[in-house]
Protein backbone atom coordinates (compact mmCIF):
# COMPACT_ATOMS: atom_id res chain seq x y z
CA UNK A 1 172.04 152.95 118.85
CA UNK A 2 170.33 150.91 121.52
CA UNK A 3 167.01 151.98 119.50
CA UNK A 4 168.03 150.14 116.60
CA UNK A 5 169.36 146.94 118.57
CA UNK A 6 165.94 146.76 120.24
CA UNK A 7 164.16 147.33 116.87
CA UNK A 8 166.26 144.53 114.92
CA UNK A 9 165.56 141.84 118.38
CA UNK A 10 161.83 143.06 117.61
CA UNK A 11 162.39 142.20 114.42
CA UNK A 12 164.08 138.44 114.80
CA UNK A 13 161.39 138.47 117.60
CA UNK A 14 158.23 139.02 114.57
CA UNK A 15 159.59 136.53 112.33
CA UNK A 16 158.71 134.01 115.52
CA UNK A 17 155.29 135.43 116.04
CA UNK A 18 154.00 137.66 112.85
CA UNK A 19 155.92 136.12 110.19
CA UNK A 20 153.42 137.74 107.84
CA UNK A 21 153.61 141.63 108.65
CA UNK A 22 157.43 141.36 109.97
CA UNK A 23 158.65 139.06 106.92
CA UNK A 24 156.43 141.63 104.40
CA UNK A 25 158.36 144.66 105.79
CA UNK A 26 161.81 143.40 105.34
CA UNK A 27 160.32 142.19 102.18
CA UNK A 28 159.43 146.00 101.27
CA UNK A 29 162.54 147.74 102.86
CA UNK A 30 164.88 145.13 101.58
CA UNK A 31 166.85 145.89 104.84
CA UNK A 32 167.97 142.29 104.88
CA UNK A 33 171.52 143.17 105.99
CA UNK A 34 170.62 142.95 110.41
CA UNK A 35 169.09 139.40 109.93
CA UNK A 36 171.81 138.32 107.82
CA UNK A 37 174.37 139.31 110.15
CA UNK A 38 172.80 137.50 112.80
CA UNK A 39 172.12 133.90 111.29
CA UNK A 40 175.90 134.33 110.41
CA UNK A 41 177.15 135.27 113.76
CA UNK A 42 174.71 132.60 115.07
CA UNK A 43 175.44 129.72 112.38
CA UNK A 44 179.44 131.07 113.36
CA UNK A 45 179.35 130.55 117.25
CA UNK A 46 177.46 127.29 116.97
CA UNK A 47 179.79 125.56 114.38
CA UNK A 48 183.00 126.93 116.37
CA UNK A 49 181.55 125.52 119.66
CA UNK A 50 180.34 121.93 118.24
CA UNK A 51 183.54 121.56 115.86
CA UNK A 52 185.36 119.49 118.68
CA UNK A 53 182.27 116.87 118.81
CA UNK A 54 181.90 116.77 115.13
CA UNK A 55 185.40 116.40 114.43
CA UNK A 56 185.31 113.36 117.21
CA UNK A 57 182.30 112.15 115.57
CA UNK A 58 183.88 112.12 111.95
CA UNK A 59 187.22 110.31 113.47
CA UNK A 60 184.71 107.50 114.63
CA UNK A 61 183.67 107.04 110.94
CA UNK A 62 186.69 107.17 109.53
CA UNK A 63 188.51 104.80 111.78
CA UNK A 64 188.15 101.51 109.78
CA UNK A 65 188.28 103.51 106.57
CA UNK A 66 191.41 103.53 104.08
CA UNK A 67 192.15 107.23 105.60
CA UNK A 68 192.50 106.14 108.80
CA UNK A 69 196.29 104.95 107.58
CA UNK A 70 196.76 108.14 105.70
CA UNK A 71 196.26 110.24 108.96
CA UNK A 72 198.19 107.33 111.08
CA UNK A 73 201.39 108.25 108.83
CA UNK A 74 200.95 112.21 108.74
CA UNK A 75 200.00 111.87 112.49
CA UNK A 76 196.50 114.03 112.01
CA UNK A 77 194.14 114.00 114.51
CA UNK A 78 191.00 115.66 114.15
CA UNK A 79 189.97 115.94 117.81
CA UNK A 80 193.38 117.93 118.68
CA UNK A 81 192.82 121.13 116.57
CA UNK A 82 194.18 124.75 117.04
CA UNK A 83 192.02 127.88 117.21
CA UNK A 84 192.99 128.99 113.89
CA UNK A 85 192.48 125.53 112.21
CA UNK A 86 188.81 125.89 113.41
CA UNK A 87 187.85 129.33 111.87
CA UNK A 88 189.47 128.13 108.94
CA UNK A 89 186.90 125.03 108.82
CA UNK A 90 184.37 127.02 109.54
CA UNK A 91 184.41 129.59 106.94
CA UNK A 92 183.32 127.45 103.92
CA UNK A 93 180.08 126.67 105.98
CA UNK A 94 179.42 130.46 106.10
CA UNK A 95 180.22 131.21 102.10
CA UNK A 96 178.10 127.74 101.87
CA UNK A 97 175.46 129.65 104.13
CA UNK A 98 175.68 132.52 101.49
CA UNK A 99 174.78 130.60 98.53
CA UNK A 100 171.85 128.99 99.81
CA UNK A 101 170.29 132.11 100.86
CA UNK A 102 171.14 133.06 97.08
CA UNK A 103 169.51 130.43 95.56
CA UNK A 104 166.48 129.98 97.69
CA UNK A 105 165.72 133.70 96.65
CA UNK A 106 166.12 132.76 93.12
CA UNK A 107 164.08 129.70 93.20
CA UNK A 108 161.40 131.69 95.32
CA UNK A 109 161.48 134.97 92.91
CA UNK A 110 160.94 132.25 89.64
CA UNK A 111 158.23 130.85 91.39
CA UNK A 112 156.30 133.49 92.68
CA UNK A 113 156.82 135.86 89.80
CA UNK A 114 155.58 133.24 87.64
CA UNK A 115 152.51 132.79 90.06
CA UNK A 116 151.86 136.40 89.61
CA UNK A 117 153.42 138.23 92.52
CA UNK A 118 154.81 141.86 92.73
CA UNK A 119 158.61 142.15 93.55
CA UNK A 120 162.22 142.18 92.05
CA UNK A 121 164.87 139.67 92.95
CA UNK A 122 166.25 141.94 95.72
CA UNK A 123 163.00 141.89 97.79
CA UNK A 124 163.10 137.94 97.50
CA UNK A 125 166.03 137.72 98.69
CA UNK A 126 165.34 139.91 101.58
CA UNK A 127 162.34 138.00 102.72
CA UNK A 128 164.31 134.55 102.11
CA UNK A 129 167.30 135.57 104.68
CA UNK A 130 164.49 136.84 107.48
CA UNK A 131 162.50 133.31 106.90
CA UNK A 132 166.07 131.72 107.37
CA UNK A 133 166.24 132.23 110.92
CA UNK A 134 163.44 129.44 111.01
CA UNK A 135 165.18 126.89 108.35
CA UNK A 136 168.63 127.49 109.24
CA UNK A 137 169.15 128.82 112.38
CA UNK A 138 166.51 126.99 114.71
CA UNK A 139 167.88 123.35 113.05
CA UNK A 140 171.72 124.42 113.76
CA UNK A 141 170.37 125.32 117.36
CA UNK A 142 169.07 121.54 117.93
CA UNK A 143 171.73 119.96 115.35
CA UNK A 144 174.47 121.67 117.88
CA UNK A 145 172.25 120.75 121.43
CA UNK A 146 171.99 117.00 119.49
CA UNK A 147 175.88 116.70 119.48
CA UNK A 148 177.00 118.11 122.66
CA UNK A 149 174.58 115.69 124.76
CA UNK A 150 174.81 112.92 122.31
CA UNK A 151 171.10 112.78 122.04
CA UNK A 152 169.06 112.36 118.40
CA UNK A 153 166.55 115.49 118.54
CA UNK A 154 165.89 115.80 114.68
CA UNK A 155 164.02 112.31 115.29
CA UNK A 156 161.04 114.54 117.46
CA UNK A 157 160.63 116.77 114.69
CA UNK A 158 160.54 114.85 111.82
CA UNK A 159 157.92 111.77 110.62
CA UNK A 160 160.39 109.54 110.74
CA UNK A 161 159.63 109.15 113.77
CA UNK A 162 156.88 107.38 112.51
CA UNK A 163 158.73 105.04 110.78
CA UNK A 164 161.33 103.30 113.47
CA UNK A 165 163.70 101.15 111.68
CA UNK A 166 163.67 102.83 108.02
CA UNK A 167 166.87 102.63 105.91
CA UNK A 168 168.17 105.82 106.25
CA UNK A 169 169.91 105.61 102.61
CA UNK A 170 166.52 104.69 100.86
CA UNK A 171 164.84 107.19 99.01
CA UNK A 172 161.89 107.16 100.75
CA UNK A 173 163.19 107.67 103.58
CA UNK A 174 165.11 110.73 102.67
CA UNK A 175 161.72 112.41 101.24
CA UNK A 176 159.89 111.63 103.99
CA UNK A 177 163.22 113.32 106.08
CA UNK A 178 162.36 116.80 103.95
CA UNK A 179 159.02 116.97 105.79
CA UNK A 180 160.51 118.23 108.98
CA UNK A 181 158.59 121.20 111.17
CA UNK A 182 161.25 124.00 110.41
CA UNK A 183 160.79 123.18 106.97
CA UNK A 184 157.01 123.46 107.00
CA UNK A 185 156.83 126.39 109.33
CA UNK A 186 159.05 128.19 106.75
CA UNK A 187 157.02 127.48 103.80
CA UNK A 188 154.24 128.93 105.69
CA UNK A 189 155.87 132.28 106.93
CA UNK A 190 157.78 133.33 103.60
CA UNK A 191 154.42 132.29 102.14
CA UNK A 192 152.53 134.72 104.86
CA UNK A 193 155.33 137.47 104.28
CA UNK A 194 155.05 137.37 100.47
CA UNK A 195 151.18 137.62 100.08
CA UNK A 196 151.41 140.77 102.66
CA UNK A 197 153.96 142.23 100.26
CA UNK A 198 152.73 141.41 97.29
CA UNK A 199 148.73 142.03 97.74
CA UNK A 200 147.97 138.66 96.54
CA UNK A 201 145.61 136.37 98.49
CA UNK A 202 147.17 133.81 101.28
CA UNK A 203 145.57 131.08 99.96
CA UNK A 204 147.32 131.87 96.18
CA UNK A 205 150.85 132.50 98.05
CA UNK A 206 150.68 129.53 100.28
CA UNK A 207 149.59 127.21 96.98
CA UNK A 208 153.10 128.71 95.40
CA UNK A 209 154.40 128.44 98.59
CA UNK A 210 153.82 124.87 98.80
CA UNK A 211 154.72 124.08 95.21
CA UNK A 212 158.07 125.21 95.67
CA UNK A 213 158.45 123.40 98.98
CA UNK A 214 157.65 120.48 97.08
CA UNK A 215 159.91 120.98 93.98
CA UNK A 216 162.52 121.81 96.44
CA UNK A 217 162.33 118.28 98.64
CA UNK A 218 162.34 116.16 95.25
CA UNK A 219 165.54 118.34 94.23
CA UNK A 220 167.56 118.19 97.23
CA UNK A 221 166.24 114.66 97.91
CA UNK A 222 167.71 113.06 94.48
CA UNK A 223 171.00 114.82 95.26
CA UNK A 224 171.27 113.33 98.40
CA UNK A 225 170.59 110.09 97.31
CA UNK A 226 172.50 110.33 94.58
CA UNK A 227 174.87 111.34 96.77
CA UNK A 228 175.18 108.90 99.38
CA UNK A 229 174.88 106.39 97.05
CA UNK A 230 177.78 107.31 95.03
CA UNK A 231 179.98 107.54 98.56
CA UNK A 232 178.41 104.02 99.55
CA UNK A 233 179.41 102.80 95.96
């Protein structure tokens, strides 16, 4: 038992510092299950903990808002919630956490197969929940330090910082947001872990790599304009 604990922290430990062979194994075993498990029990912990600051952060924004009655007259207050009224809104984020993984396999598998690579959907989807650790978990991890000492982290690691003063609603801005260094250093691993599975060359997996990074910020770019602009409007 303590074998296989220290084998799957050797494992979370490789995805840090040899993306290519560790991401390639789980990749070939499909033994995505351990990794899973942990970015939920991770993702879990740190939305329980920072719930309190988000929810205090959220009844800040929604003070001069037409809600702000609504929860006057039902006499809700989102900074005085029980324990069970947090797991509760915290579960969605987990079946949300779920069908990302999902679809970033899918989008990788189309991709990649089309580009040539060996592999079924399964083995996809196993590499895409180790690389998560890097895009999901590490971002939570600062996202959750960023609210608990009120400090804006996500500025160090993204060009914006490069561009003080930009509109955050503009769509510029947004695509330039997508270029962050989680998101980078995970296009490179999964595209390290792929061409060790798949026996094609690293410079052919990170060009597919990199395509699909890029189809994925103009995506998830237009729906979040499209989204904050429908909430402004």
């Amino acid at each position: 038992m303590i074998e296989k604990i220290n084998s799957y922290f050797s494992q979370l430990e490789g995805i840090i510092t040899s993306p290519g062979p560790t991401l390639g194994g789980i990749m070939k075993s499909k033994n995505w299950v351990p990794v899973f498990i942990f970015i939920l029990i991770s993702i879990l912990i740190l939305s329980y903990v920072t719930l309190p600051y988000t929810m205090e952060q959220m009844s800040e924004v929604l003070k001069d808002s037409s809600l702000s009655e609504y929860m006057e007259e039902h006499n809700i207050n989102l900074s005085n919630i029980s324990f069970v009224q947090k797991l509760f809104m915290v579960v969605p984020e987990l079946i949300f956490l779920f069908i990302i993984i999902g679809a970033g396999a899918f989008f990788t598998f189309l991709f990649f197969g089309i580009g040539g690579a060996e592999g079924i959907y399964i083995n996809y989807f196993a590499i895409v929940t180790g690389a998560s650790l890097i895009d999901i978990v590490f971002p939570k991890i600062l996202e959750s330090v960023s609210l608990i000492f009120n400090v804006k982290l996500f500025s160090l690691i993204s060009p914006l910082i490069l561009f003080p003063g930009s509109d955050p609603k503009s769509l510029t801005t947004i695509l330039i947001s997508r270029f962050d260094v989680f998101s980078i250093w995970y296009t490179i691993a999964l595209a390290l872990g792929i061409a060790h599975f798949s026996k094609i060359s690293i410079k052919k997996s990170m060009t597919i790599s990199v395509i699909y990074f890029l189809f994925k910020v103009i995506i998830l770019s237009a729906f979040s304009f499209l989204a904050m602009n429908i909430f402004r409007g």
